[in-house]
Protein backbone atom coordinates (compact mmCIF):
# COMPACT_ATOMS: atom_id res chain seq x y z
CA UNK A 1 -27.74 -0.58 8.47
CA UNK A 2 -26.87 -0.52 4.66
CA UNK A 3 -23.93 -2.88 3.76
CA UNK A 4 -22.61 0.65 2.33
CA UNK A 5 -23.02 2.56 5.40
CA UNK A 6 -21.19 0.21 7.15
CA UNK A 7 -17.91 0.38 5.19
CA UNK A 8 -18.15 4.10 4.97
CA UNK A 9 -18.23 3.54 8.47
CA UNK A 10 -15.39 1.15 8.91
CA UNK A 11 -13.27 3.11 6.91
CA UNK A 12 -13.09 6.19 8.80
CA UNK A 13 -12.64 4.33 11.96
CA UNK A 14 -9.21 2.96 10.37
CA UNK A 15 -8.20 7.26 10.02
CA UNK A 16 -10.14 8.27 13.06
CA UNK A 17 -8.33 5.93 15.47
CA UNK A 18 -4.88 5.63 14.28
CA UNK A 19 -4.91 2.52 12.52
CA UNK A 20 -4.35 2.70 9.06
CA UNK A 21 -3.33 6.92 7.01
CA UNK A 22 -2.23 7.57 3.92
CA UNK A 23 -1.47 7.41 0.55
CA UNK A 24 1.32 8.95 2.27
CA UNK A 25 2.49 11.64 2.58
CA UNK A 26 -0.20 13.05 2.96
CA UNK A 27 0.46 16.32 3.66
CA UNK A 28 2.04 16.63 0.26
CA UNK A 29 -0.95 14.86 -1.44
CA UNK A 30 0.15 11.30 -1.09
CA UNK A 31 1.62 9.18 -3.07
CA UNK A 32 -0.30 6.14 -4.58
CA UNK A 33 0.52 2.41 -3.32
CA UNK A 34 2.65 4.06 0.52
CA UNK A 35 0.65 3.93 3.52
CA UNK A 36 1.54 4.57 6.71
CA UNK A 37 0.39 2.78 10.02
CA UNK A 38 -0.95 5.31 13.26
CA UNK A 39 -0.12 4.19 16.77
CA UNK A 40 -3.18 1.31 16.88
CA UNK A 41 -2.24 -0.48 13.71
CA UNK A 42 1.53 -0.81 14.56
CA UNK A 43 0.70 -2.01 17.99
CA UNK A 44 -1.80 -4.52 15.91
CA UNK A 45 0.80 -5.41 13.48
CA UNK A 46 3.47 -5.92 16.37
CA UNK A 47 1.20 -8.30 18.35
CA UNK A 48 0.16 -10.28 15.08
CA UNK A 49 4.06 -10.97 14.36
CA UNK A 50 4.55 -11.76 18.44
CA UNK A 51 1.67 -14.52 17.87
CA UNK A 52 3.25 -15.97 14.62
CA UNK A 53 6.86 -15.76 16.32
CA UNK A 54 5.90 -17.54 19.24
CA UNK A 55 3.64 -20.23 17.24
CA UNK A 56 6.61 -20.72 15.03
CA UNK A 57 9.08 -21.18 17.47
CA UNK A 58 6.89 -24.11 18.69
CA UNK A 59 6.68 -25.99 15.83
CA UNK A 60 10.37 -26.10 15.62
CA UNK A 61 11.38 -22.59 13.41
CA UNK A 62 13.96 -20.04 13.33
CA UNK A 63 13.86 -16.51 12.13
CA UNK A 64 16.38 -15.34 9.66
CA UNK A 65 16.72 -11.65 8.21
CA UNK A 66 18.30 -10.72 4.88
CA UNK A 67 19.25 -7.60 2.99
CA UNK A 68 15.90 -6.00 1.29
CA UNK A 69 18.59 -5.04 -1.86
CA UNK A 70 20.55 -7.50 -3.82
CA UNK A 71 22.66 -7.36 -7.21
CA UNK A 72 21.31 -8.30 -10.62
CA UNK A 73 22.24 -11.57 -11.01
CA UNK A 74 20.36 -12.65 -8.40
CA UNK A 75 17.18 -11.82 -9.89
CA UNK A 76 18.00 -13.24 -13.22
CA UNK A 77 18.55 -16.38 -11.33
CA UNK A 78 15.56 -16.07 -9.56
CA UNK A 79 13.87 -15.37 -13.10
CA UNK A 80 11.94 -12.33 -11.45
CA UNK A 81 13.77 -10.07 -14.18
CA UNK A 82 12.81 -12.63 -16.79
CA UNK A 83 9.32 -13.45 -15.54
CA UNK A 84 7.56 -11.03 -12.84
CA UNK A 85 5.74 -9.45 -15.04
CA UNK A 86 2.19 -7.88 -15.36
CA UNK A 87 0.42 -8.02 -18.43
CA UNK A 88 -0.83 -4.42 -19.25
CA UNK A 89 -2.98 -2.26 -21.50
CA UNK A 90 -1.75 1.00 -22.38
CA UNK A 91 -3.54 3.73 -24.29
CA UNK A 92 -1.62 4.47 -27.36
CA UNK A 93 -3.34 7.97 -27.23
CA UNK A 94 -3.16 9.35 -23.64
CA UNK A 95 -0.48 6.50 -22.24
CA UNK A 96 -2.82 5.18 -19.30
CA UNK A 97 -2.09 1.87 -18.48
CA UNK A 98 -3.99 -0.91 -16.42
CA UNK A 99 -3.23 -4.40 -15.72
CA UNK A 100 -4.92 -6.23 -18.08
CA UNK A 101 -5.87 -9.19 -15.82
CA UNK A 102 -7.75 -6.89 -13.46
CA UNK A 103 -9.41 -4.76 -16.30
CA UNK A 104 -10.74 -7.34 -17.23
CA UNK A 105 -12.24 -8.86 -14.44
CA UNK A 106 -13.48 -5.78 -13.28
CA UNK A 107 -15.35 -4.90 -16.69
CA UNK A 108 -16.27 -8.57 -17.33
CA UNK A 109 -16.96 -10.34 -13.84
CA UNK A 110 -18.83 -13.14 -15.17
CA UNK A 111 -15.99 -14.41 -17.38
CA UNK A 112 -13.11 -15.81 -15.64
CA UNK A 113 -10.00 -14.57 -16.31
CA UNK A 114 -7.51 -16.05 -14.24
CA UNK A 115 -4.50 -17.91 -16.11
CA UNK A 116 -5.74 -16.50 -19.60
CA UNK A 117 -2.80 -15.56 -22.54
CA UNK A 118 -1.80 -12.07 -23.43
CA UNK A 119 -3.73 -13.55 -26.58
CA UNK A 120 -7.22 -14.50 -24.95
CA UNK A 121 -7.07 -11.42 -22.96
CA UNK A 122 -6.61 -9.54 -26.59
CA UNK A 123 -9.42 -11.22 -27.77
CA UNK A 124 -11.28 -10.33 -24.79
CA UNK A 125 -11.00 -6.83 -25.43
CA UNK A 126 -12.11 -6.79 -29.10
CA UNK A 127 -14.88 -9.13 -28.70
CA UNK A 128 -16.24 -6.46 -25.96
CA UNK A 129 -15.01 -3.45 -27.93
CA UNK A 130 -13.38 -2.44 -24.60
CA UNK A 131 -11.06 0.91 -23.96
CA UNK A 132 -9.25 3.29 -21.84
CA UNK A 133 -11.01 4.43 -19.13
CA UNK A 134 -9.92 7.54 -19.45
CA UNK A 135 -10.40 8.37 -23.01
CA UNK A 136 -12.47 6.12 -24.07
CA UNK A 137 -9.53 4.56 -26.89
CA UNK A 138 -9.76 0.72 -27.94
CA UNK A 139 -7.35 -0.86 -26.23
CA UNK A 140 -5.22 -2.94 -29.00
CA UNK A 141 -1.95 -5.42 -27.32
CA UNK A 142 -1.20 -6.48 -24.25
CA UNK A 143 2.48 -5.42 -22.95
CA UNK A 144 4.98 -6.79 -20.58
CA UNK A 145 5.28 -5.03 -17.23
CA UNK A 146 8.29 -5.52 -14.91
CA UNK A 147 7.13 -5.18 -11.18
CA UNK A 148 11.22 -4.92 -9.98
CA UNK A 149 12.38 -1.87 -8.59
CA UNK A 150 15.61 -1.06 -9.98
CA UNK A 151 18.34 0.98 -7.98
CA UNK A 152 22.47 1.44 -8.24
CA UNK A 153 24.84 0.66 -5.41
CA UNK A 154 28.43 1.98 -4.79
CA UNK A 155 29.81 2.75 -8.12
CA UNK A 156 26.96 2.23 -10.43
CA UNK A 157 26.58 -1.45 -9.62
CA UNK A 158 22.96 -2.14 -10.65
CA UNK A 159 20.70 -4.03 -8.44
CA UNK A 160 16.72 -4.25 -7.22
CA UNK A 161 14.70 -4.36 -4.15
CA UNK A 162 13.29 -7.41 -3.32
CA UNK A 163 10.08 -8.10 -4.72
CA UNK A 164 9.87 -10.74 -1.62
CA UNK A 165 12.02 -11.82 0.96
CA UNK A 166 11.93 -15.77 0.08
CA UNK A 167 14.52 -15.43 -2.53
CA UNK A 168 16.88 -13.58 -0.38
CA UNK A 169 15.65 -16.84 2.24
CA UNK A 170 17.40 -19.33 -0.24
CA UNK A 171 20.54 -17.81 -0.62
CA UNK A 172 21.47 -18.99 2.59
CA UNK A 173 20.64 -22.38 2.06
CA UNK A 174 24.42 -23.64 2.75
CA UNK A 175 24.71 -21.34 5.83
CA UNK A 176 21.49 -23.06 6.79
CA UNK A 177 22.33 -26.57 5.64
CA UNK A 178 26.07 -26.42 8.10
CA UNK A 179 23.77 -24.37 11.02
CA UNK A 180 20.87 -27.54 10.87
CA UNK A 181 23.89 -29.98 10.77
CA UNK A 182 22.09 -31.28 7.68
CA UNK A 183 18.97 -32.54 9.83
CA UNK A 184 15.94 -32.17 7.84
CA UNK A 185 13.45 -30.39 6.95
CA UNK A 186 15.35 -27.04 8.07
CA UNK A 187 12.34 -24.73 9.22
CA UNK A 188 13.17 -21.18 8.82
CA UNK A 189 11.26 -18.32 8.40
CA UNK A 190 11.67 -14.16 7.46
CA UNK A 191 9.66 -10.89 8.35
CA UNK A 192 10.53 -7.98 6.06
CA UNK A 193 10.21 -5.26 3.56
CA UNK A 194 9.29 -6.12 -0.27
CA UNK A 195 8.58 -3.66 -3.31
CA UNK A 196 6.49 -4.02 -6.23
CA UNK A 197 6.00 -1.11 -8.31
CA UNK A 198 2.63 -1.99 -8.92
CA UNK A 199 0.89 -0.37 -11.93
CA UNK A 200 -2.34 1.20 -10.16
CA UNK A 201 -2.14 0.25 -6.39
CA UNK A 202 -5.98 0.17 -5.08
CA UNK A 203 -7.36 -1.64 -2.33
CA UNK A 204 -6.11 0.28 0.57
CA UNK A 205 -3.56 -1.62 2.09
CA UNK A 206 -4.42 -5.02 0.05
CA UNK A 207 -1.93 -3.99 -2.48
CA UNK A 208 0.93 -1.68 -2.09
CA UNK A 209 4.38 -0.35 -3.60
CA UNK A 210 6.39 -1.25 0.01
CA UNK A 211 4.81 -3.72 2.05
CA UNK A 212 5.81 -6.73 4.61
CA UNK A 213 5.81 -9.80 4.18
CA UNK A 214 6.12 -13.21 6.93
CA UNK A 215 7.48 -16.23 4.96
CA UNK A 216 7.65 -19.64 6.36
CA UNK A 217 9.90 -21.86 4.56
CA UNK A 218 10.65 -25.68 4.87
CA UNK A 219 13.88 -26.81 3.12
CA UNK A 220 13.10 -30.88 2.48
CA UNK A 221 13.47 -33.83 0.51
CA UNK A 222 11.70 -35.79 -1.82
CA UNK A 223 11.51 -38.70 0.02
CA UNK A 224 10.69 -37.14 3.42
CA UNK A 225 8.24 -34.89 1.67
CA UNK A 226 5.80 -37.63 0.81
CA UNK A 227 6.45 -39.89 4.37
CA UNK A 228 6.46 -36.58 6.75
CA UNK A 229 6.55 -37.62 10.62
CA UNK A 230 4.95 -34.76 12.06
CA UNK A 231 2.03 -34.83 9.37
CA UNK A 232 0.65 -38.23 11.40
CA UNK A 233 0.48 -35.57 14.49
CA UNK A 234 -2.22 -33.04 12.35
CA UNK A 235 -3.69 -35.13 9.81
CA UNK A 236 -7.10 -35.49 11.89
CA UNK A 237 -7.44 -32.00 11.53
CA UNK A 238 -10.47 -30.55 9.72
CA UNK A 239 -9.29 -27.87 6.95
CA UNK A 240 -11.92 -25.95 4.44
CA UNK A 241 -10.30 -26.98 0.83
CA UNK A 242 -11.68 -25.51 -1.98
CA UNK A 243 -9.68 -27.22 -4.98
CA UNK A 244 -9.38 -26.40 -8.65
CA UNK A 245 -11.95 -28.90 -10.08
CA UNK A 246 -14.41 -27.36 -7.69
CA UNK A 247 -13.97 -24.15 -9.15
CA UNK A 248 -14.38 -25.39 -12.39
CA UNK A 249 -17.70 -26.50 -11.38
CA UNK A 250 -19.13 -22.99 -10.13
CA UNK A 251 -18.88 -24.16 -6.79
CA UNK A 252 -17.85 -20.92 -4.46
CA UNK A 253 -17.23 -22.65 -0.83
CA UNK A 254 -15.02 -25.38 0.91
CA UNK A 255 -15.58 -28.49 1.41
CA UNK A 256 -14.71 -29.45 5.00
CA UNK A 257 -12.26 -32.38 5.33
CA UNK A 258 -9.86 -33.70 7.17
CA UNK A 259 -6.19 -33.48 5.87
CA UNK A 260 -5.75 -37.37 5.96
CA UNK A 261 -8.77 -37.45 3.43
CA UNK A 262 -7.21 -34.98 1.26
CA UNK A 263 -4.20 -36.50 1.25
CA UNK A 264 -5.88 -40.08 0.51
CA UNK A 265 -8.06 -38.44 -1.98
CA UNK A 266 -5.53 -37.28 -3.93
CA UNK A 267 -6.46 -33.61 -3.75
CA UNK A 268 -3.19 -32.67 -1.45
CA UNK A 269 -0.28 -34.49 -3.05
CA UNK A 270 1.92 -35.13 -0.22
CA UNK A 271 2.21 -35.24 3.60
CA UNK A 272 4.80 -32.68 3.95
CA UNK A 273 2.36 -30.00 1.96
CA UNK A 274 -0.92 -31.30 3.78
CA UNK A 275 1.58 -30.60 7.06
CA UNK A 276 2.31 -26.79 5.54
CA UNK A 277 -1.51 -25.99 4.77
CA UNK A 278 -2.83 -26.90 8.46
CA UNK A 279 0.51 -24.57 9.55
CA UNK A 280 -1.01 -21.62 7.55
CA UNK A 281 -4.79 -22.53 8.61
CA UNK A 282 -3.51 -22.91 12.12
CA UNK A 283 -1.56 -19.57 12.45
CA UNK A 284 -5.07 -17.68 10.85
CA UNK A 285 -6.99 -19.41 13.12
CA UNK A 286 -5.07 -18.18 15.90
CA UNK A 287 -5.38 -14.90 15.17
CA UNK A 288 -9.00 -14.89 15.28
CA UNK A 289 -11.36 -14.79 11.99
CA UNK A 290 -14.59 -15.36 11.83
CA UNK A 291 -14.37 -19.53 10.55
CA UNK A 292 -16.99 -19.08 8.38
CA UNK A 293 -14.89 -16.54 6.40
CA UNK A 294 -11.68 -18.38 6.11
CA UNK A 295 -11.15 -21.00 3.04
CA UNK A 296 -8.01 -22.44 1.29
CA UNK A 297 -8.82 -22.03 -2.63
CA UNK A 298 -6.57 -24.03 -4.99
CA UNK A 299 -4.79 -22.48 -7.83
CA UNK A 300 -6.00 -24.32 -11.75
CA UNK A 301 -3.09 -25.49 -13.33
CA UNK A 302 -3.31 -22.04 -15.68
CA UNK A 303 -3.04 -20.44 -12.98
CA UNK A 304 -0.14 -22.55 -11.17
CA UNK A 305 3.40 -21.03 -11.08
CA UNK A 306 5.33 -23.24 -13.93
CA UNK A 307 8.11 -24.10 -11.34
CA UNK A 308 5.18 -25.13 -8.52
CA UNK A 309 3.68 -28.78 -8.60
CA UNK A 310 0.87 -27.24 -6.20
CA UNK A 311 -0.43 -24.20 -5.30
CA UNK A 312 -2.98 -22.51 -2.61
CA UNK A 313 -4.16 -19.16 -1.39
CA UNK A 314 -5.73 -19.14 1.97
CA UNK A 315 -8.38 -15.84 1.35
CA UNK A 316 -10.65 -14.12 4.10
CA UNK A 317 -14.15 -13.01 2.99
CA UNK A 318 -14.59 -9.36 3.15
CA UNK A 319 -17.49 -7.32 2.55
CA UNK A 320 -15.29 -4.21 0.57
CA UNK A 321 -13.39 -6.58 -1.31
CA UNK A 322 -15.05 -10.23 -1.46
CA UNK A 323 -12.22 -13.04 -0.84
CA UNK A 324 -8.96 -11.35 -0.12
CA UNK A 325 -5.68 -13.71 -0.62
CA UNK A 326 -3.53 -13.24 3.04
CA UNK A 327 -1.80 -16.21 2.42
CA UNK A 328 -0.05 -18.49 -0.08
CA UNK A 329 1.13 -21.76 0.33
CA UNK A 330 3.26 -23.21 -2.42
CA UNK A 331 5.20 -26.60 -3.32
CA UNK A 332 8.04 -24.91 -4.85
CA UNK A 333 9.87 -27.79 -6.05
CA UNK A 334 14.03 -27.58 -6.59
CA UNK A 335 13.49 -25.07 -8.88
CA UNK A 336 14.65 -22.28 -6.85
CA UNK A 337 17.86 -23.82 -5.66
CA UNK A 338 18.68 -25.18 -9.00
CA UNK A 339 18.65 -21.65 -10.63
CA UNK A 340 20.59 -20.59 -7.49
CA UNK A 341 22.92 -22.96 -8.03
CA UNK A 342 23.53 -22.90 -11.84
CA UNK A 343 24.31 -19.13 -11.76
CA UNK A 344 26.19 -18.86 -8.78
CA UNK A 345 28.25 -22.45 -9.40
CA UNK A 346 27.84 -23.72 -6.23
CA UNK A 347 26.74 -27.38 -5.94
CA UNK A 348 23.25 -27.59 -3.47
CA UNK A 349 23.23 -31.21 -3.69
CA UNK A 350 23.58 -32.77 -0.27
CA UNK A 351 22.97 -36.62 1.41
CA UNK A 352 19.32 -37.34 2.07
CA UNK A 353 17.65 -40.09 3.96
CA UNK A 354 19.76 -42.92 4.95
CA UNK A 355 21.61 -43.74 2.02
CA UNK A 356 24.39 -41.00 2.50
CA UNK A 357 25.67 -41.89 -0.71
CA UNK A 358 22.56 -40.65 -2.82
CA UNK A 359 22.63 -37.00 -3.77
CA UNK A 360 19.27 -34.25 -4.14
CA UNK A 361 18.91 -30.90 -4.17
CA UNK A 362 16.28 -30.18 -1.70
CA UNK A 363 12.40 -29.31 -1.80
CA UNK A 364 11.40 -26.23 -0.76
CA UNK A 365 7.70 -25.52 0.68
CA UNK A 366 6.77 -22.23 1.21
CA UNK A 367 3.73 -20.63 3.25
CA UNK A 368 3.84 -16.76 2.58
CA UNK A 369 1.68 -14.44 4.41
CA UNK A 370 0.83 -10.50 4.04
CA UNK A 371 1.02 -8.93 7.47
CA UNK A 372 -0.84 -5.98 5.70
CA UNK A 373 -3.45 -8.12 4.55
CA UNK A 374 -3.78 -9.53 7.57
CA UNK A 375 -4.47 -6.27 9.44
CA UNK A 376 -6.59 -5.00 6.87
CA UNK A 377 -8.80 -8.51 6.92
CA UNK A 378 -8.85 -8.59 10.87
CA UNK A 379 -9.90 -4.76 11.20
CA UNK A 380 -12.56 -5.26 8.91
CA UNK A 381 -14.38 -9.00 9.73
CA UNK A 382 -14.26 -7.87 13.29
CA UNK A 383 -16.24 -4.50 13.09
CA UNK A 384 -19.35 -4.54 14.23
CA UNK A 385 -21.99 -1.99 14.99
CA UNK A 386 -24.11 -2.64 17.73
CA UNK A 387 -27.11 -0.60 18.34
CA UNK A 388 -24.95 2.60 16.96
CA UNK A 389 -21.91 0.80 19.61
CA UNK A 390 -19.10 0.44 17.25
CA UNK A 391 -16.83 -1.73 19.08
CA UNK A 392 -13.74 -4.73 17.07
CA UNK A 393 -14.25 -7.44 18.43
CA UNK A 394 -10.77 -8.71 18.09
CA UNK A 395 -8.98 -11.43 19.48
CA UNK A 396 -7.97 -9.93 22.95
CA UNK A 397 -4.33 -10.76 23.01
CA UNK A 398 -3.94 -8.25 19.09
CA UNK A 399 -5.85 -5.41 20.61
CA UNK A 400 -3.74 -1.85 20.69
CA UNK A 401 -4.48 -1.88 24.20
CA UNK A 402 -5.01 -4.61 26.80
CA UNK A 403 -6.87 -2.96 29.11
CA UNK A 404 -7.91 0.90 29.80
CA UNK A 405 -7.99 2.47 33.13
CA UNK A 406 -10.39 5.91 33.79
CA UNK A 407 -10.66 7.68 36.92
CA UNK A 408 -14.38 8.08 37.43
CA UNK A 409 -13.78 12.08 37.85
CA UNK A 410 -10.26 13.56 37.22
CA UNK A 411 -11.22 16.84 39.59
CA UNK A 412 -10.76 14.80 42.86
CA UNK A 413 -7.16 14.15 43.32
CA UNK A 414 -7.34 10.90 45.24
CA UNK A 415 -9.40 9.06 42.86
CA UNK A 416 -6.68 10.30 40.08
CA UNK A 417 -3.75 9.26 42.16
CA UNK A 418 -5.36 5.90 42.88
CA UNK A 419 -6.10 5.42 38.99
CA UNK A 420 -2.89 6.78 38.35
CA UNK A 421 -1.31 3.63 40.78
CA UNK A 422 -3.50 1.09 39.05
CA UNK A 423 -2.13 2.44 35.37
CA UNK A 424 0.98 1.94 36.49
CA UNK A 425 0.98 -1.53 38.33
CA UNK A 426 -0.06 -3.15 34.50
CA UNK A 427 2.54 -1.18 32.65
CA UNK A 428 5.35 -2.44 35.05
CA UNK A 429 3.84 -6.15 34.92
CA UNK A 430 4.21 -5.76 31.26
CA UNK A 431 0.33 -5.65 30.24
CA UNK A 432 -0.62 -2.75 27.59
CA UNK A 433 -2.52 -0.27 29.56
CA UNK A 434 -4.15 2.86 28.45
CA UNK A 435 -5.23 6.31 30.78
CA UNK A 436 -7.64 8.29 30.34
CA UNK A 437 -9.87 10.94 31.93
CA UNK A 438 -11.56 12.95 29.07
CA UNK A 439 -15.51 12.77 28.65
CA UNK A 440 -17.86 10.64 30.46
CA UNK A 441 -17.43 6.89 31.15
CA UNK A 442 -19.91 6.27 28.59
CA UNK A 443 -17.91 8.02 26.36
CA UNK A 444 -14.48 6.69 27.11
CA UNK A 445 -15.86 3.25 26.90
CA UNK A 446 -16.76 3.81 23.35
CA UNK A 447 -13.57 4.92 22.40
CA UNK A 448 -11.77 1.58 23.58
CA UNK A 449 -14.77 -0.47 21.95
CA UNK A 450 -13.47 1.43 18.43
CA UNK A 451 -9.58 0.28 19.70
CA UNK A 452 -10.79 -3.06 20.51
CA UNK A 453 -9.60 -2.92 24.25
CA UNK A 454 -10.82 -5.69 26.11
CA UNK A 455 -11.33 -4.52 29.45
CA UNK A 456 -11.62 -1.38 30.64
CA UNK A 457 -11.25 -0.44 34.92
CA UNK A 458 -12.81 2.42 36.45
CA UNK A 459 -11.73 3.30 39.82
CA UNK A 460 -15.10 5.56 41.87
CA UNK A 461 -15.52 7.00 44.97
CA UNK A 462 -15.75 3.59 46.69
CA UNK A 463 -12.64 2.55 45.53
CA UNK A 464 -10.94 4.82 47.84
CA UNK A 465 -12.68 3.15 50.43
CA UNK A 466 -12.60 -1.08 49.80
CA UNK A 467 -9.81 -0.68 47.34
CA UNK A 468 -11.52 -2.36 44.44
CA UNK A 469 -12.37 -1.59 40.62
CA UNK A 470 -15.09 -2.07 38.11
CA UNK A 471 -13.94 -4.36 35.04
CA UNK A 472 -15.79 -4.08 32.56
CA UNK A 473 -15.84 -6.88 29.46
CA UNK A 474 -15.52 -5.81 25.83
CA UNK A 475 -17.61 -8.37 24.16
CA UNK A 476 -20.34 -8.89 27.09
CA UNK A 477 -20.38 -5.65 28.61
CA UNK A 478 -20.59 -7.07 31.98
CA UNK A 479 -19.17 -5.05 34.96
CA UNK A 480 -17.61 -6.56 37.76
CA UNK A 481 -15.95 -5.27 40.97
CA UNK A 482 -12.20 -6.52 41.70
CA UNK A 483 -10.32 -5.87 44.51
CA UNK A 484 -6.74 -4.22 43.29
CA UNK A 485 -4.57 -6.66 44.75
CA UNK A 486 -6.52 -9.52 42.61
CA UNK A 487 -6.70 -7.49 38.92
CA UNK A 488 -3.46 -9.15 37.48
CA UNK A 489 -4.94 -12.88 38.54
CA UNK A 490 -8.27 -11.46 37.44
CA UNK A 491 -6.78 -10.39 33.84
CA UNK A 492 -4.22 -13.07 34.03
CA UNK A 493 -7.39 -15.48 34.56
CA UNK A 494 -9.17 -13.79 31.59
């Protein structure tokens, strides 16, 4: 099958099945940069966060959850107001603007233009005689795009929607500092709602206007940061690391080492961050990608943040959109807590290590992942088509449903009544179970391959008469006959 017949493919599963609609609304046309999720992707989403909640929680994290709108001042403090900016072109004759960046990229993919000035972009342009793509208009000057989305509150108090939720994360830093009883690092982390108002949002889900975001933070000193205890328990661990020199040199994939060499190497800076980039690699792996389409790229110091001292995305390899950024992990200094502190005069310097008499305002690492991305990444590097079987081969514990049950015929009441039972005994042991009795078996078992389901039981005629099932297996296809009073060891077992 054609590479484009495939994604034509994929994407109508995400519609067909209930995983991904929109722009929405779409029954008034739809509004660029809002999707909504169908039944499937939710479920999806809501096992993804269960995974990452319950990973978290063993490494020693707590979830916090902050308001999605905050005044002004925060964000001037923040320096999103000051500095979240895109640089844009806009037509000076029919006013269509694109972000420069991205123009440029798209029109000239052989040149790289990540970390360039407004100036080298400008130069870009002219060089290439470059326009509007609408009109056709040289584009001239790059402008200065605020991403913030500006509301009022009460009585014309102005204030934004977070643009992420790790700012709103750090303003509870001395809440945090009292609830840890100053024990460090403090692990904390916060699912939410952020808003961009993105410029042209593309990419399906990839990049929207309202989105969620899952961000990890570690609150830590400088000290600590570079002599981190728990980093001796994962530095054996092997990690693809594609750093900035690398890229310099043309070279497109990871090199496979173990954390303790990077950090000996000089390529990961210090035990703490080595700690927070097998946390993020760990948490992807658990969900389930492909490894050969998961790398850790590192940002060139153009690139780099100019508060971070280091800076990684961890990207997924997708056919639609080549590498896809789910994740980034960043050493975030004290810049954040500094700013914090300066404009809301509070002092955030507290005791570290064991002289209690020597003062820092603490660290903060950060590993930020898009749950949207991460849907969108998982959908797509587990589609396959198998001898015209469409079937995800995700990893079992995300799937919408756990397990399907179809009464062989729904026209004899007994072997309905008996499914019926079986349906029931996995929803009241808690496992996700689906019914259905519409179309053949053939064709019901296609419709939980599409879903991802990774079992499917069919109760027949001699079920009514040894009281056992057929289970049949996703991935192998196999078929084998339980009795009922073994299928929760036998799915338990699985």
């Amino acid at each position: 099958m054609k590479i484009e017949d495939k994604i034509d493919a994929f994407n109508s599963l995400l519609r067909r099945r209930g995983f991904i609609w929109g722009p929405s609304p779409e029954i008034y046309g739809g509004l660029a940069g809002f999707y909504s999720y169908g039944p499937a992707g939710k479920a999806m989403k809501n096992n993804v966060l269960s995974l990452f909640r319950r990973e978290l929680r063993a490494y020693g994290f707590y979830e916090v959850e902050c308001p999605e709108i905050m005044p002004k001042k925060v964000w001037e403090a923040s320096g999103h107001l000051e500095r979240f900016i895109d640089p844009v072109f806009r037509c000076k004759k029919c006013d269509t603007m694109v972000r420069a960046d991205k123009f440029l990229q798209d029109r000239l993919p052989d040149e790289l233009s990540d970390g360039l000035s407004f100036e080298e972009m400008e130069n870009l342009v002219k060089k290439h005689g470059l326009g509007c793509p609408k009109c056709n208009t040289s584009f001239e000057r790059v402008e200065k795009y605020n991403l913030m989305l500006q509301t009022s509150v009460g009585s014309g108090v102005i204030a934004y929607l977070r643009p992420e939720t790790a700012t709103t994360t750090y303003l509870l830093f001395n809440r945090l500092n009292q609830d840890a009883r100053r024990q460090y690092p403090i692990k904390v982390f916060q699912y939410g709602k952020a808003f961009r108002n993105e410029i042209s949002p593309r990419q399906l889900v990839l990049r929207m206007r309202a989105f969620d975001q899952f961000e990890i933070q570690l609150f830590i000193g400088k000290e600590q940061e570079l002599n981190y205890e728990e980093y001796n328990e994962i530095n054996e661990n092997i990690i693809p690391l594609l750093d900035w020199k690398s890229q310099e040199s043309k070279i497109g994939f990871p090199n496979k080492i173990s954390l303790k060499e990077a950090v000996d190497n000089g390529i990961l800076k210090k035990q703490a961050f080595a700690y927070c980039i097998y946390l993020g690699y760990h948490l992807a792996s658990k969900l389930g990608f492909p490894e050969e389409k998961i790398r850790l790229r590192q940002h060139s110091p153009q690139e780099m943040a100019h508060y971070a001292d280091d800076a990684w995305d961890l990207e997924i390899n997708t056919e639609q959109f080549g590498w896809v950024e789910i994740c980034g992990i960043h050493d975030r200094t004290d810049y954040d807590l500094k700013r914090h502190g300066e404009y809301s005069k509070q002092n955030f310097e507290i005791p570290m290590g064991t002289d209690s008499s020597s003062k820092e305002v603490p660290q903060i690492l950060e590993i930020a992942f898009g749950p949207d991305r991460i849907i969108y990444t998982l959908l797509e590097t587990t589609f396959n088509i198998i001898d015209e079987r469409i079937v995800l081969n995700l990893n079992p514990i995300l799937a919408p449903n756990y397990v399907a049950v179809f009464p062989l015929v729904r026209n004899k009441k007994s072997i309905l009544n008996l499914a019926k039972d079986v349906h029931k005994l996995l929803l009241q042991h808690r496992i996700t179970s689906f019914f259905d009795t519409a179309g053949s078996i053939g064709k019901r078992y296609r419709r939980q391959d599409e879903l991802g389901t990774p079992y499917c039981i069919t109760i027949d005629y001699d079920s009514l008469d040894d009281n056992s099932v057929t289970i049949r297996d996703r991935d192998t296809m196999e078929q084998k006959r339980v009795l009922i009073s073994e299928i929760l060891n036998s799915i338990d077992n699985k």
